[in-house]
N, C-alpha and C. Protein backbone atom coordinates (compact mmCIF):
# COMPACT_ATOMS: atom_id res chain seq x y z
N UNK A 1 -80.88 -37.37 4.45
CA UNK A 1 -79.93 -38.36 4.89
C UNK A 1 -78.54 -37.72 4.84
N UNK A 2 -78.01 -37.84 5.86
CA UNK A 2 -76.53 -37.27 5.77
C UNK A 2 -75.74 -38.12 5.22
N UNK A 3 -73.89 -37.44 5.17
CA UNK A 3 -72.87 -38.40 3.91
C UNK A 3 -71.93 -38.60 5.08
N UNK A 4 -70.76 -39.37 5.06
CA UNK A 4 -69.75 -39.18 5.83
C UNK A 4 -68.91 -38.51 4.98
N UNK A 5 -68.87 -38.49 4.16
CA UNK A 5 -67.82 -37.23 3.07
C UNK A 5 -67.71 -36.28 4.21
N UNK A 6 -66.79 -35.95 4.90
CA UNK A 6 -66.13 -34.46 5.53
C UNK A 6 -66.28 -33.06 4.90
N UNK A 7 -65.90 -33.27 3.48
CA UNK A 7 -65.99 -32.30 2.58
C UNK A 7 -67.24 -31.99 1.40
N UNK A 8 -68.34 -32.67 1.84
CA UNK A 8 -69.36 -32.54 1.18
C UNK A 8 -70.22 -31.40 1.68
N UNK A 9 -70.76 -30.65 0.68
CA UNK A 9 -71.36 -28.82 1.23
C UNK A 9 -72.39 -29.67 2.38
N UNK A 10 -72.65 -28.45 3.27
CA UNK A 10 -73.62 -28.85 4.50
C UNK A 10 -74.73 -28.21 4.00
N UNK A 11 -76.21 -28.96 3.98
CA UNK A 11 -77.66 -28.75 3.07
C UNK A 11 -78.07 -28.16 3.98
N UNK A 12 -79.03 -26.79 4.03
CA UNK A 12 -79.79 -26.20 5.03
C UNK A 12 -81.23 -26.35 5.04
N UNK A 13 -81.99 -26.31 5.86
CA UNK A 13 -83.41 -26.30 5.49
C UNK A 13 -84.13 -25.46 4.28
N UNK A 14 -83.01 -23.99 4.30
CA UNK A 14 -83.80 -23.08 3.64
C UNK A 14 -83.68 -23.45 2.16
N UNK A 15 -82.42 -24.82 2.27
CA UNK A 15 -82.24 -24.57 0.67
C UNK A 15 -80.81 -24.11 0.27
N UNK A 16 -80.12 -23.68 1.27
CA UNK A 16 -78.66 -22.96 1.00
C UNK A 16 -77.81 -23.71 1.50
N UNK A 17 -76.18 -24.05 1.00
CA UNK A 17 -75.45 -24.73 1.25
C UNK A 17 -74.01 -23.77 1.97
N UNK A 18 -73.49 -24.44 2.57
CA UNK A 18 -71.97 -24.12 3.17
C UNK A 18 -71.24 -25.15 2.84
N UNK A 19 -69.56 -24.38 2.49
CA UNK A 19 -68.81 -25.53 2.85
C UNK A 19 -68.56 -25.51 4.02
N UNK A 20 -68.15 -27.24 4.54
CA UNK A 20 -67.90 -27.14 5.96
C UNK A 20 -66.40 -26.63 6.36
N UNK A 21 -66.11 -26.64 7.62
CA UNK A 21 -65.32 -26.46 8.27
C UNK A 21 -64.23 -27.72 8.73
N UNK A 22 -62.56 -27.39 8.16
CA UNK A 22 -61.95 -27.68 8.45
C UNK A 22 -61.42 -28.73 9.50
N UNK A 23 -61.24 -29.62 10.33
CA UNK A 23 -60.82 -29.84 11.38
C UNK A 23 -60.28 -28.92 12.55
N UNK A 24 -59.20 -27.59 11.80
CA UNK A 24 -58.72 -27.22 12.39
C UNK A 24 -59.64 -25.53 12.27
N UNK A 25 -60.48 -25.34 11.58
CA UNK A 25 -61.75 -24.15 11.48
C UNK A 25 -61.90 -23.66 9.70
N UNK A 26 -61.08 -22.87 8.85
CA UNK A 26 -61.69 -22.22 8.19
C UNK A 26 -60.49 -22.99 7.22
N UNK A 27 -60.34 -24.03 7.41
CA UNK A 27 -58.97 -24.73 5.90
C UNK A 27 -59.72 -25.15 4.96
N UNK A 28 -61.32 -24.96 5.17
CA UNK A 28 -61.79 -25.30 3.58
C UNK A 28 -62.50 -24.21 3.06
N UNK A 29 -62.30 -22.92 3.67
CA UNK A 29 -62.98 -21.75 2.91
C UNK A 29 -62.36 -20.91 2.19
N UNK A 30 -63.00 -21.03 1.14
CA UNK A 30 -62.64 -19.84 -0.12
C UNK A 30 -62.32 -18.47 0.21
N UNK A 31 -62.08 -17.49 0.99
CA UNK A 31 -62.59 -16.02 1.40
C UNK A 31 -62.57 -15.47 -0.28
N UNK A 32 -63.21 -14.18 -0.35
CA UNK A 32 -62.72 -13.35 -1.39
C UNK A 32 -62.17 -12.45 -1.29
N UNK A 33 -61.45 -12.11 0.00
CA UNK A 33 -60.40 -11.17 0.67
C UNK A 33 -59.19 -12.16 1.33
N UNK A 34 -58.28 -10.92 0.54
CA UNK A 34 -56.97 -11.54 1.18
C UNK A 34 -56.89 -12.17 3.04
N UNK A 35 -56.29 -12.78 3.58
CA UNK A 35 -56.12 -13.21 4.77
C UNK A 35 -54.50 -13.25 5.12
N UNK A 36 -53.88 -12.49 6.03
CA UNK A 36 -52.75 -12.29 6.54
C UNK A 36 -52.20 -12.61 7.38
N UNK A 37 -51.58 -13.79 7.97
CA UNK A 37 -51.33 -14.53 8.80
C UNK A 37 -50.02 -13.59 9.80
N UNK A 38 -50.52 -13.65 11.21
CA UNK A 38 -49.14 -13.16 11.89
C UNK A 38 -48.75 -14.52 13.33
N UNK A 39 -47.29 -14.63 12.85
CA UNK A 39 -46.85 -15.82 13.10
C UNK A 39 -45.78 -15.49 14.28
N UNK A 40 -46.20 -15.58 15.46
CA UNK A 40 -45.24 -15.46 17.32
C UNK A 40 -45.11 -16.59 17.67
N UNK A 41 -44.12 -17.62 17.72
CA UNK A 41 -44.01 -18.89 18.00
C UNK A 41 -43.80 -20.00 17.19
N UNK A 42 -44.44 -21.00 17.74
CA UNK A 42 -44.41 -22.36 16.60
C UNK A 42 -45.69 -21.90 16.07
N UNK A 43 -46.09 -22.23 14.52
CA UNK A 43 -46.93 -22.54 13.94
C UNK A 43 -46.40 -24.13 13.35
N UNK A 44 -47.29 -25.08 14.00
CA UNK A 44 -46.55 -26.37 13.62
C UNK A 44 -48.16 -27.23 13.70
N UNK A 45 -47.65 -28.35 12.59
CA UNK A 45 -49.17 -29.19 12.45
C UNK A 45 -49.85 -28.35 11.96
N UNK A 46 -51.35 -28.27 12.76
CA UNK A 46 -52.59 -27.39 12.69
C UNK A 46 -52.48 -26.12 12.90
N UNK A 47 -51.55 -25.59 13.35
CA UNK A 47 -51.40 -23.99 13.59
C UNK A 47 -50.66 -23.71 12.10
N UNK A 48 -49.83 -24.91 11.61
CA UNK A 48 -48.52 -24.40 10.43
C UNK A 48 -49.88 -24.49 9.01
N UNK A 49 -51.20 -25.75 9.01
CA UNK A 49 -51.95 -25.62 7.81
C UNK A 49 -52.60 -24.19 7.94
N UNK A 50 -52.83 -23.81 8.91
CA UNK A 50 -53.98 -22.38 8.93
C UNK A 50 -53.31 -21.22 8.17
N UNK A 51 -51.72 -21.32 8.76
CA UNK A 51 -51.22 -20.74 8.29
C UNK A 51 -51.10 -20.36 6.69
N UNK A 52 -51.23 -21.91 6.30
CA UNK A 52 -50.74 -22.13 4.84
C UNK A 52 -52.27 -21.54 4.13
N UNK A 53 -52.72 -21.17 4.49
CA UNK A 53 -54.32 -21.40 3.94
C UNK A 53 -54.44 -19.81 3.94
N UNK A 54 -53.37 -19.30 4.52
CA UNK A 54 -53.39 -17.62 4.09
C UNK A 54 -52.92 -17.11 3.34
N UNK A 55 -53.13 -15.22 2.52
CA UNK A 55 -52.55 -15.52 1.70
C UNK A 55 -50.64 -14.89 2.06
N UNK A 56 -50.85 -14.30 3.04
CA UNK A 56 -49.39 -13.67 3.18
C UNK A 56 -48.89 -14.18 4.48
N UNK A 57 -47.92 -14.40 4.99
CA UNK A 57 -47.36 -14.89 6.56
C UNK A 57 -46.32 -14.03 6.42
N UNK A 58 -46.61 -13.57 7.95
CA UNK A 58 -45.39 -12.54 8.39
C UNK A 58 -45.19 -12.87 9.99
N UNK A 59 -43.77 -13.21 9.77
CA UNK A 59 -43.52 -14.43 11.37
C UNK A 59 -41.88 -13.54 11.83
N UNK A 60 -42.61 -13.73 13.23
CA UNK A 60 -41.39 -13.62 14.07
C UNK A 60 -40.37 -13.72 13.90
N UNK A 61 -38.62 -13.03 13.94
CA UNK A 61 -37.90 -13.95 13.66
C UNK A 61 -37.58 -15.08 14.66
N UNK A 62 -38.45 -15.42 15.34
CA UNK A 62 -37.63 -16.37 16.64
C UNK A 62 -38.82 -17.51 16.74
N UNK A 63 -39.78 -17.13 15.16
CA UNK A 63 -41.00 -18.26 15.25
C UNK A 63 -40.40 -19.28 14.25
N UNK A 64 -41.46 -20.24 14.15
CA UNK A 64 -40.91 -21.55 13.25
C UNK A 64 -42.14 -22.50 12.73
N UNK A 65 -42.02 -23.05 12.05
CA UNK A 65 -42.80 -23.75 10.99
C UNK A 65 -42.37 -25.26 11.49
N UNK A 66 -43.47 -26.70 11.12
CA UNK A 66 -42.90 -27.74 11.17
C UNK A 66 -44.54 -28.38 11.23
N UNK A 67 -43.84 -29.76 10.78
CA UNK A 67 -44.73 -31.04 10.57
C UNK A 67 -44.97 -32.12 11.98
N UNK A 68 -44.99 -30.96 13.19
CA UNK A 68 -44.47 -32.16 14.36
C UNK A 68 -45.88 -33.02 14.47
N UNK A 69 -46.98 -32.80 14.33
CA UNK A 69 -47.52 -34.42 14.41
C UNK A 69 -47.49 -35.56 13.81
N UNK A 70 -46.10 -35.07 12.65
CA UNK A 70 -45.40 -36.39 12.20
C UNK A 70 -45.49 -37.24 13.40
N UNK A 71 -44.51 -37.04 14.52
CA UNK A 71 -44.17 -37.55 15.70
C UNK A 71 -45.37 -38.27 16.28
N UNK A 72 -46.51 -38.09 16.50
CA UNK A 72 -47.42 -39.16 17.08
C UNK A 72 -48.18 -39.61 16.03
N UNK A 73 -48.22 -39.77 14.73
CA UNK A 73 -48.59 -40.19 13.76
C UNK A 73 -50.12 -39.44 13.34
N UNK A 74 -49.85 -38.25 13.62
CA UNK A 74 -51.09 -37.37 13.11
C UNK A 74 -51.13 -37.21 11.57
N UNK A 75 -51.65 -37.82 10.92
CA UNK A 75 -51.60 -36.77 9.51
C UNK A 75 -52.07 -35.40 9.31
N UNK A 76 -51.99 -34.66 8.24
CA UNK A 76 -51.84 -33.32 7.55
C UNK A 76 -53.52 -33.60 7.17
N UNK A 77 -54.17 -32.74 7.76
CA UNK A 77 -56.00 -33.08 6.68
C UNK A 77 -56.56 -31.51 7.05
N UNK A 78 -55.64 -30.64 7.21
CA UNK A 78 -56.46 -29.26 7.10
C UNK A 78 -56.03 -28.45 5.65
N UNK A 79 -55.68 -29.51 4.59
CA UNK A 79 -54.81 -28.59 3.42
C UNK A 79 -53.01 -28.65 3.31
N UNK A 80 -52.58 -29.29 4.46
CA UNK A 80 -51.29 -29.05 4.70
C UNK A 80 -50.47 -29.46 3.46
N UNK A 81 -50.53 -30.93 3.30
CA UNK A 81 -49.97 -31.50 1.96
C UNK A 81 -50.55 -30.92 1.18
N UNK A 82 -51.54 -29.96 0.89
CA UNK A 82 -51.86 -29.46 -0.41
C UNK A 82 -50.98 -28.29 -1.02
N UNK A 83 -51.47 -27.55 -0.07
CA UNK A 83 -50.93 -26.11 0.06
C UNK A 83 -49.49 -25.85 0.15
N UNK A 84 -48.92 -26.92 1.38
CA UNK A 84 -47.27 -26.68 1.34
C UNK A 84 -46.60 -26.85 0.03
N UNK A 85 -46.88 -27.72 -0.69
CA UNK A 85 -46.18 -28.07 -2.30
C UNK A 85 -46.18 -27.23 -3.05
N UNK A 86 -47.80 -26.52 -2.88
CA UNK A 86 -48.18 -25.01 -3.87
C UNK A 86 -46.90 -24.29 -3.26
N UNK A 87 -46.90 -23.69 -2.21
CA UNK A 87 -46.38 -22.76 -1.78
C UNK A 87 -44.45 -23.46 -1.92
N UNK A 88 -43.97 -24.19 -1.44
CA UNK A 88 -42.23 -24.16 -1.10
C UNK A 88 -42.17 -25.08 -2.53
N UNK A 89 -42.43 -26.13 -2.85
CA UNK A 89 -42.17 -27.19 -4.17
C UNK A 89 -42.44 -28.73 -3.33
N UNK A 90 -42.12 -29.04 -4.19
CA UNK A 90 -42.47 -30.62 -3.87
C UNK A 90 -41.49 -30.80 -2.82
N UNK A 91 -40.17 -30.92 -3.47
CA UNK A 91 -38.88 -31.39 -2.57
C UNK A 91 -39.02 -30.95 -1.18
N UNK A 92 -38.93 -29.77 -1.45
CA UNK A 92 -39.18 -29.14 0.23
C UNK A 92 -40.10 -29.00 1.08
N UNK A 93 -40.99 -29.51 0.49
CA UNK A 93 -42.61 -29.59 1.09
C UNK A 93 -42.27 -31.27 1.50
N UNK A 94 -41.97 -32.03 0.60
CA UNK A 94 -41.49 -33.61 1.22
C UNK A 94 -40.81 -33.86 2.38
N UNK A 95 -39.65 -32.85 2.21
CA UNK A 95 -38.49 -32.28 3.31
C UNK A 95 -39.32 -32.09 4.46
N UNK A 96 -39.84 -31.42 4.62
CA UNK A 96 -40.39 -30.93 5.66
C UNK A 96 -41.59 -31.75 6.57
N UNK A 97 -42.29 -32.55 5.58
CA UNK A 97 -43.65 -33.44 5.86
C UNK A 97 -43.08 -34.97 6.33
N UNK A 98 -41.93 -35.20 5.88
CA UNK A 98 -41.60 -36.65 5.77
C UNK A 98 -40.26 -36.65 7.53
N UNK A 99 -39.90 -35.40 7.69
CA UNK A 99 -38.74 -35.47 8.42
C UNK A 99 -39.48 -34.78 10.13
N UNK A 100 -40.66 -34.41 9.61
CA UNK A 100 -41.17 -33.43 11.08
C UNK A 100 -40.22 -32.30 11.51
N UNK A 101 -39.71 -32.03 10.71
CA UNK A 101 -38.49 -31.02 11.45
C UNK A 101 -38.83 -29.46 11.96
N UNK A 102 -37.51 -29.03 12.88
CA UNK A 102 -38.36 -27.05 13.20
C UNK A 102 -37.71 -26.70 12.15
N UNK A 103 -38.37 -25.93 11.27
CA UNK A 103 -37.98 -24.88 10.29
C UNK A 103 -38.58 -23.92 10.69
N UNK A 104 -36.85 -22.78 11.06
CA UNK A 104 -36.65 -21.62 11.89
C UNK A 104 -37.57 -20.73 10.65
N UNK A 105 -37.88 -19.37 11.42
CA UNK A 105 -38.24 -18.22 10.27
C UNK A 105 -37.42 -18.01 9.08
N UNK A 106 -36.26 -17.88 9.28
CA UNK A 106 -35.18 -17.68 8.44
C UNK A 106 -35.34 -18.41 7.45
N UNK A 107 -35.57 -19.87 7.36
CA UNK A 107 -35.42 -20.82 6.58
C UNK A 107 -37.19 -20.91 5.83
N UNK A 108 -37.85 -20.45 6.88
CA UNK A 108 -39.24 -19.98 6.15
C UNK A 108 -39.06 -18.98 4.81
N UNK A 109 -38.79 -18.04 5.13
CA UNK A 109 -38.50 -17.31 4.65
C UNK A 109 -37.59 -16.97 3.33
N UNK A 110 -36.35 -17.78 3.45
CA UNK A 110 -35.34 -18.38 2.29
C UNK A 110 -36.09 -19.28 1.26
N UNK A 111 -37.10 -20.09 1.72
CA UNK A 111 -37.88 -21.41 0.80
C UNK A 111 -39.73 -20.76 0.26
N UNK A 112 -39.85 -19.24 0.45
CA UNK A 112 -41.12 -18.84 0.31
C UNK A 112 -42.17 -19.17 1.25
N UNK A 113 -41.90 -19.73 2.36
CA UNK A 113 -43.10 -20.02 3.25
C UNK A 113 -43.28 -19.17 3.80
N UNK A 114 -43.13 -17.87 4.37
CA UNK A 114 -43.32 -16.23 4.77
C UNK A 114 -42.64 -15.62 3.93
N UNK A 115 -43.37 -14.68 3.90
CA UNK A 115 -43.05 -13.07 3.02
C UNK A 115 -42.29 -12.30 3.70
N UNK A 116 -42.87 -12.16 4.72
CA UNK A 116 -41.67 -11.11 6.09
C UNK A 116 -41.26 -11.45 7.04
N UNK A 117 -40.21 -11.11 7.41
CA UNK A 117 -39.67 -11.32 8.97
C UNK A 117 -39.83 -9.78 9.84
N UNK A 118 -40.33 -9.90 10.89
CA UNK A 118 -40.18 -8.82 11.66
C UNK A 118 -39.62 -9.19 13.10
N UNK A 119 -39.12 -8.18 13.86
CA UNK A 119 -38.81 -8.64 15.37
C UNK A 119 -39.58 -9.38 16.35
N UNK A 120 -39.27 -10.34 17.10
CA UNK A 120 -40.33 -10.63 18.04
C UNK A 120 -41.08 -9.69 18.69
N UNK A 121 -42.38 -10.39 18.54
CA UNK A 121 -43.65 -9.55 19.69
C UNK A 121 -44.54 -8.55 18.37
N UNK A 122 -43.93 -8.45 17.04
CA UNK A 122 -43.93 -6.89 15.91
C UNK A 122 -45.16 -8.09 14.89
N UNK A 123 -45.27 -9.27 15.16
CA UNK A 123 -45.66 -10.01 13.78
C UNK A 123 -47.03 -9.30 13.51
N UNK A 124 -47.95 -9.29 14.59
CA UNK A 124 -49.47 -8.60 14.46
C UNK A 124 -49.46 -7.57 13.54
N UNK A 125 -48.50 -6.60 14.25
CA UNK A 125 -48.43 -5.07 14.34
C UNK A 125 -47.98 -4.82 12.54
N UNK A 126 -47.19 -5.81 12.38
CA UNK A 126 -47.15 -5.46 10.58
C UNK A 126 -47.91 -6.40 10.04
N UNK A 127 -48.76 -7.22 10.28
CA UNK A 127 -49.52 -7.63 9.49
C UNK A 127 -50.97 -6.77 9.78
N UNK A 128 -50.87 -6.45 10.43
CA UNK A 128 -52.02 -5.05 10.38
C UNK A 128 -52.05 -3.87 9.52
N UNK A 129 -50.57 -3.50 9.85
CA UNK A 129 -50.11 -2.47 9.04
C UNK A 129 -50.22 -2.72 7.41
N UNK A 130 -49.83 -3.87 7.10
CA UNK A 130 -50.08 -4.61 5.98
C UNK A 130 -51.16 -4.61 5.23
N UNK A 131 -52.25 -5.13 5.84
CA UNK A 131 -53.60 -5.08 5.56
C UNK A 131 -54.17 -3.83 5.43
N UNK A 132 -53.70 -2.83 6.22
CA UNK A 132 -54.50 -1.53 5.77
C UNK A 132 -53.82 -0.69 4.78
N UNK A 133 -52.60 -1.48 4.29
CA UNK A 133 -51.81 -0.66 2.82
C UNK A 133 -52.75 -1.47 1.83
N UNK A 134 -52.79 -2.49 1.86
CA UNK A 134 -53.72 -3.44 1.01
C UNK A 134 -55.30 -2.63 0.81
N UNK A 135 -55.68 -3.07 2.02
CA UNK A 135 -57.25 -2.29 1.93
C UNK A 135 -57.10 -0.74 1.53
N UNK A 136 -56.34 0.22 1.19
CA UNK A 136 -56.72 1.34 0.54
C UNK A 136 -56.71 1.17 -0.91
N UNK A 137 -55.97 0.33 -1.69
CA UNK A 137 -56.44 -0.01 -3.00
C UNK A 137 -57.77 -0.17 -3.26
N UNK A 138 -57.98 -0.08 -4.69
CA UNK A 138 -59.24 -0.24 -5.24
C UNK A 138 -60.11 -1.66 -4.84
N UNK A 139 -60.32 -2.19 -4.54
CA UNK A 139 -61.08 -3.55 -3.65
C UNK A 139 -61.53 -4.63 -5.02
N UNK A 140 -62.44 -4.27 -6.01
CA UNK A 140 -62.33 -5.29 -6.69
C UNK A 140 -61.04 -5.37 -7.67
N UNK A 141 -60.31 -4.61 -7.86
CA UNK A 141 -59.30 -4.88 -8.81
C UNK A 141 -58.20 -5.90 -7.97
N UNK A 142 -58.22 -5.37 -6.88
CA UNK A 142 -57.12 -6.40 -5.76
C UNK A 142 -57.78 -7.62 -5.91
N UNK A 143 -59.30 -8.06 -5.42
CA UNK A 143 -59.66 -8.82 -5.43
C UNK A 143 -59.72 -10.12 -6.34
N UNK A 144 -59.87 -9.51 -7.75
CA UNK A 144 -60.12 -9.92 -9.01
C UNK A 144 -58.36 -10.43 -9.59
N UNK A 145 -57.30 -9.97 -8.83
CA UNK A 145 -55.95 -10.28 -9.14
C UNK A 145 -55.74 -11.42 -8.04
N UNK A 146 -56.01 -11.37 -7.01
CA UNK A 146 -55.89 -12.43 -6.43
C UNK A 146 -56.74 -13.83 -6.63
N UNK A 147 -57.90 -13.75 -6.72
CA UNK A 147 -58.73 -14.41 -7.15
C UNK A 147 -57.87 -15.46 -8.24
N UNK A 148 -57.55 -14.38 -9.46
CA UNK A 148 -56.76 -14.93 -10.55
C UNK A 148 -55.90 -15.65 -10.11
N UNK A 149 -54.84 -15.75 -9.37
CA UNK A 149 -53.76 -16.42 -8.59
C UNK A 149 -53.94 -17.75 -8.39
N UNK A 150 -55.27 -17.89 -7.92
CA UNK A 150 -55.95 -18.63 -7.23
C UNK A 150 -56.22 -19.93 -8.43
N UNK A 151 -57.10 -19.48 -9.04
CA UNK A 151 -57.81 -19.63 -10.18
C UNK A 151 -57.20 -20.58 -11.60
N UNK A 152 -55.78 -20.04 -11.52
CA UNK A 152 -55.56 -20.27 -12.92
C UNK A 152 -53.97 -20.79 -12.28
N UNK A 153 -53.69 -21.14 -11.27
CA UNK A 153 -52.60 -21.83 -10.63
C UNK A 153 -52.75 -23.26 -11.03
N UNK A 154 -51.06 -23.70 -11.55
CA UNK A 154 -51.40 -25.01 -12.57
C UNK A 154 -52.32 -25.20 -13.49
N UNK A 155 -52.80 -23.92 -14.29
CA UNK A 155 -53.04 -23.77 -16.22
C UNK A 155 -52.06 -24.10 -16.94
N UNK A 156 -52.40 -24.44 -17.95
CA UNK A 156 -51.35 -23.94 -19.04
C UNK A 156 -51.35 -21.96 -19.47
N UNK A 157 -50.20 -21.54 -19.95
CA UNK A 157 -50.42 -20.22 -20.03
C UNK A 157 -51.55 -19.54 -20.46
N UNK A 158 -51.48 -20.67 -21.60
CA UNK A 158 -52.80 -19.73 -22.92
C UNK A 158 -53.82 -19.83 -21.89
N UNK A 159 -54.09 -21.28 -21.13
CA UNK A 159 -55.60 -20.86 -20.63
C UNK A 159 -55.71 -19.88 -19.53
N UNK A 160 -54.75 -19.77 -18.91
CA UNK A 160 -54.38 -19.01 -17.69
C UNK A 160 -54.54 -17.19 -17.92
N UNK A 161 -53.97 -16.91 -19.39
CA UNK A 161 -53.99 -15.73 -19.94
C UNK A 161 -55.22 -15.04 -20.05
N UNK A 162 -56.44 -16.40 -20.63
CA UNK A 162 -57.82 -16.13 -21.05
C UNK A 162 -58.67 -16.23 -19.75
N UNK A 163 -58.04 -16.72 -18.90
CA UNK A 163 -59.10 -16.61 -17.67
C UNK A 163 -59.05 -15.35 -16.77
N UNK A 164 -57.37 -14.86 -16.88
CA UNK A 164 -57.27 -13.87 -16.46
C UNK A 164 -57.79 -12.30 -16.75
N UNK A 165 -57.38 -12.32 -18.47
CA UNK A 165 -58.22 -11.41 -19.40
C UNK A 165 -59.75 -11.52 -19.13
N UNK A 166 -60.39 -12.34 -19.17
CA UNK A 166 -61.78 -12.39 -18.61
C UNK A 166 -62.44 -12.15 -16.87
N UNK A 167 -61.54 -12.31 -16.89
CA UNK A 167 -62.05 -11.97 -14.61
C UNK A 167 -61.75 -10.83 -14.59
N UNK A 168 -60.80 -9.80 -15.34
CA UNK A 168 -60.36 -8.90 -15.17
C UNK A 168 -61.13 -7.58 -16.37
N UNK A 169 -61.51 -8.36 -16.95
CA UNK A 169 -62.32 -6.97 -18.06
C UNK A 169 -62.94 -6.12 -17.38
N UNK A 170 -64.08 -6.36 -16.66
CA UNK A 170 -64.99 -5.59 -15.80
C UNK A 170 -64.69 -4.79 -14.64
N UNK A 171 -63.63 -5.25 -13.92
CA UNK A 171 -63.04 -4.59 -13.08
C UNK A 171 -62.21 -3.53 -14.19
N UNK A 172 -61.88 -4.00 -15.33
CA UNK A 172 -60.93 -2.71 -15.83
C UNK A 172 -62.06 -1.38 -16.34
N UNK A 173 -63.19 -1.85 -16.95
CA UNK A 173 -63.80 -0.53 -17.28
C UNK A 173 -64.20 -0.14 -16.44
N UNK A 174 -64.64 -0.29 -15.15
CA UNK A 174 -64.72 1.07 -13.98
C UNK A 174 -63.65 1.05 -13.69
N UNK A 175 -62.55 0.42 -12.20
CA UNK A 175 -61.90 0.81 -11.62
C UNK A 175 -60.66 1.11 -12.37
N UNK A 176 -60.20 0.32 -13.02
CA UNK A 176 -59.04 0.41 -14.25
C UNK A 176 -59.72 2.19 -14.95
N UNK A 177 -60.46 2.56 -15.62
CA UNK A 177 -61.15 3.78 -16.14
C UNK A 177 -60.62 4.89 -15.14
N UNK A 178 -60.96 4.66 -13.73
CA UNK A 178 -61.21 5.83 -12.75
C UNK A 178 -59.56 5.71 -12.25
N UNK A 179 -58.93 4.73 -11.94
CA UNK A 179 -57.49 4.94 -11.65
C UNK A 179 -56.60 5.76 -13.19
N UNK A 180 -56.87 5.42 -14.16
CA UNK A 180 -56.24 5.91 -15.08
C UNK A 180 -56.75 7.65 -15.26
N UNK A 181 -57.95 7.96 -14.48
CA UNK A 181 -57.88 9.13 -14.60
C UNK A 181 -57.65 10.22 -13.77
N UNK A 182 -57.13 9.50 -12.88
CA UNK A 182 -56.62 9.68 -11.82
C UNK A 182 -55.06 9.72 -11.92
N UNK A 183 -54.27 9.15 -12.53
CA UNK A 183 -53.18 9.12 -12.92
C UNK A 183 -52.82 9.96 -13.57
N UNK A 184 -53.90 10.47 -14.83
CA UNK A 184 -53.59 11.30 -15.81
C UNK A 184 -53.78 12.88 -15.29
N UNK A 185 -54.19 13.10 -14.36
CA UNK A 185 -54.27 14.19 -13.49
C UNK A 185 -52.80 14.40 -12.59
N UNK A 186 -52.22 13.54 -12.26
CA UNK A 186 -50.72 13.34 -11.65
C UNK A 186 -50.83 13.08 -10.12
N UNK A 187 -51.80 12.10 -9.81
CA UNK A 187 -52.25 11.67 -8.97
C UNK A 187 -51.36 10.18 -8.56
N UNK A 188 -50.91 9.57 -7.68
CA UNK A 188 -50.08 8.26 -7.88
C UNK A 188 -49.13 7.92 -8.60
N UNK A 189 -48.35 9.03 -8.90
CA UNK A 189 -47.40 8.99 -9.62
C UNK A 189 -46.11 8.08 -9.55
N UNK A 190 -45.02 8.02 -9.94
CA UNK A 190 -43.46 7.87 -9.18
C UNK A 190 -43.68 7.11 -7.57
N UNK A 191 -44.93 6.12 -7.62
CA UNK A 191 -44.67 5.29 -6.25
C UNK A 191 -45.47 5.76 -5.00
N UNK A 192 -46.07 7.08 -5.71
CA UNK A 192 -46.65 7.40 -4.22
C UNK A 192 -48.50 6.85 -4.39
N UNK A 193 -48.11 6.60 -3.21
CA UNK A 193 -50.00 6.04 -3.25
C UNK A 193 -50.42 6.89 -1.54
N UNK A 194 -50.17 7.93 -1.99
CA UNK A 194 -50.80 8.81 -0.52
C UNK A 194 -52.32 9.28 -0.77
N UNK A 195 -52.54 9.19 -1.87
CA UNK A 195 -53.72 9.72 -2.47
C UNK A 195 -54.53 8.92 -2.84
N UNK A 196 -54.51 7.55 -2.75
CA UNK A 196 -55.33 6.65 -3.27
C UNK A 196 -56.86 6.83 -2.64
């Protein structure tokens, strides 16, 4: 028997579950790899939650952010009100949800809602570039730090400390082990990661 719950896992014959899919596609999936958003234009409504649901945005300077299906009375149901609060604060996440307004890159950017600005037409091209400085790191240690981010966002410290110390032990005796001996050889020294 099926649920109308939206967000209830989808049951398979074999026995295996999914979460479902978003309204707008992947705003209810976990990845365990980073996701890098590149932003040419409006990202507004459903283009601005997808956005939010990544972990880095790097936008145009001549792109923009906004709540416009305020305007025909669309609500936010891909994560938008969730995620925007995580990410800018309450106030400005209110600001922004309650008024429908364009918020230019610049102002993205000033309030934490993108990480980078690059020239128009360039947003891809460094979030590519991006991703493959990322992907030469060690993979579960990146993984296992982001994860944490994730994880222990709105803990209290102590518990936040112990969840982190624990997600992170195992990744430290291999990859933590093999980078440190790698270091101690004079490998990655003073900033350079040419050798990773």
């Amino acid at each position: 028997m099926g649920t109308d719950d939206p967000l209830a896992p989808l049951n398979f014959i074999d026995g295996t579950t999914a979460t479902p899919r978003g309204p707008m596609g992947p705003t209810r999936l976990a990845l365990g790899k980073p996701v890098i958003a590149a932003i040419e234009g409006p990202a507004v409504a459903g283009g601005m939650e997808i956005a939010l649901w990544c972990d880095i945005r790097v936008m145009a300077r001549d792109a923009f952010m906004g709540v416009y299906c305020r305007r025909w009375g669309v609500p936010l149901i891909d994560g938008g009100t969730i995620r925007l609060s995580r990410i800018v604060g309450r106030g400005r996440a209110l600001d922004m949800i309650l008024t429908g307004r364009k918020v230019p890159a610049e102002e993205c950017m000033q309030i934490g809602l993108c990480e980078r600005l690059v020239a128009p037409g360039e947003a891809r091209q460094a979030a590519e570039e991006l991703a493959q400085s990322i992907a030469r790191f060690p993979q579960a240690c990146m993984r296992a730090d982001r994860a944490s981010v994730y994880a222990h966002s709105g803990m209290s410290i102590e518990d936040g400390l112990k969840g982190e110390f624990y997600g992170g032990k195992e990744v430290l005796a291999k990859e933590g082990v093999e980078g440190a001996a790698r270091f101690a050889s004079g490998k990655e020294r003073h900033g350079n990661f040419e050798d990773i």
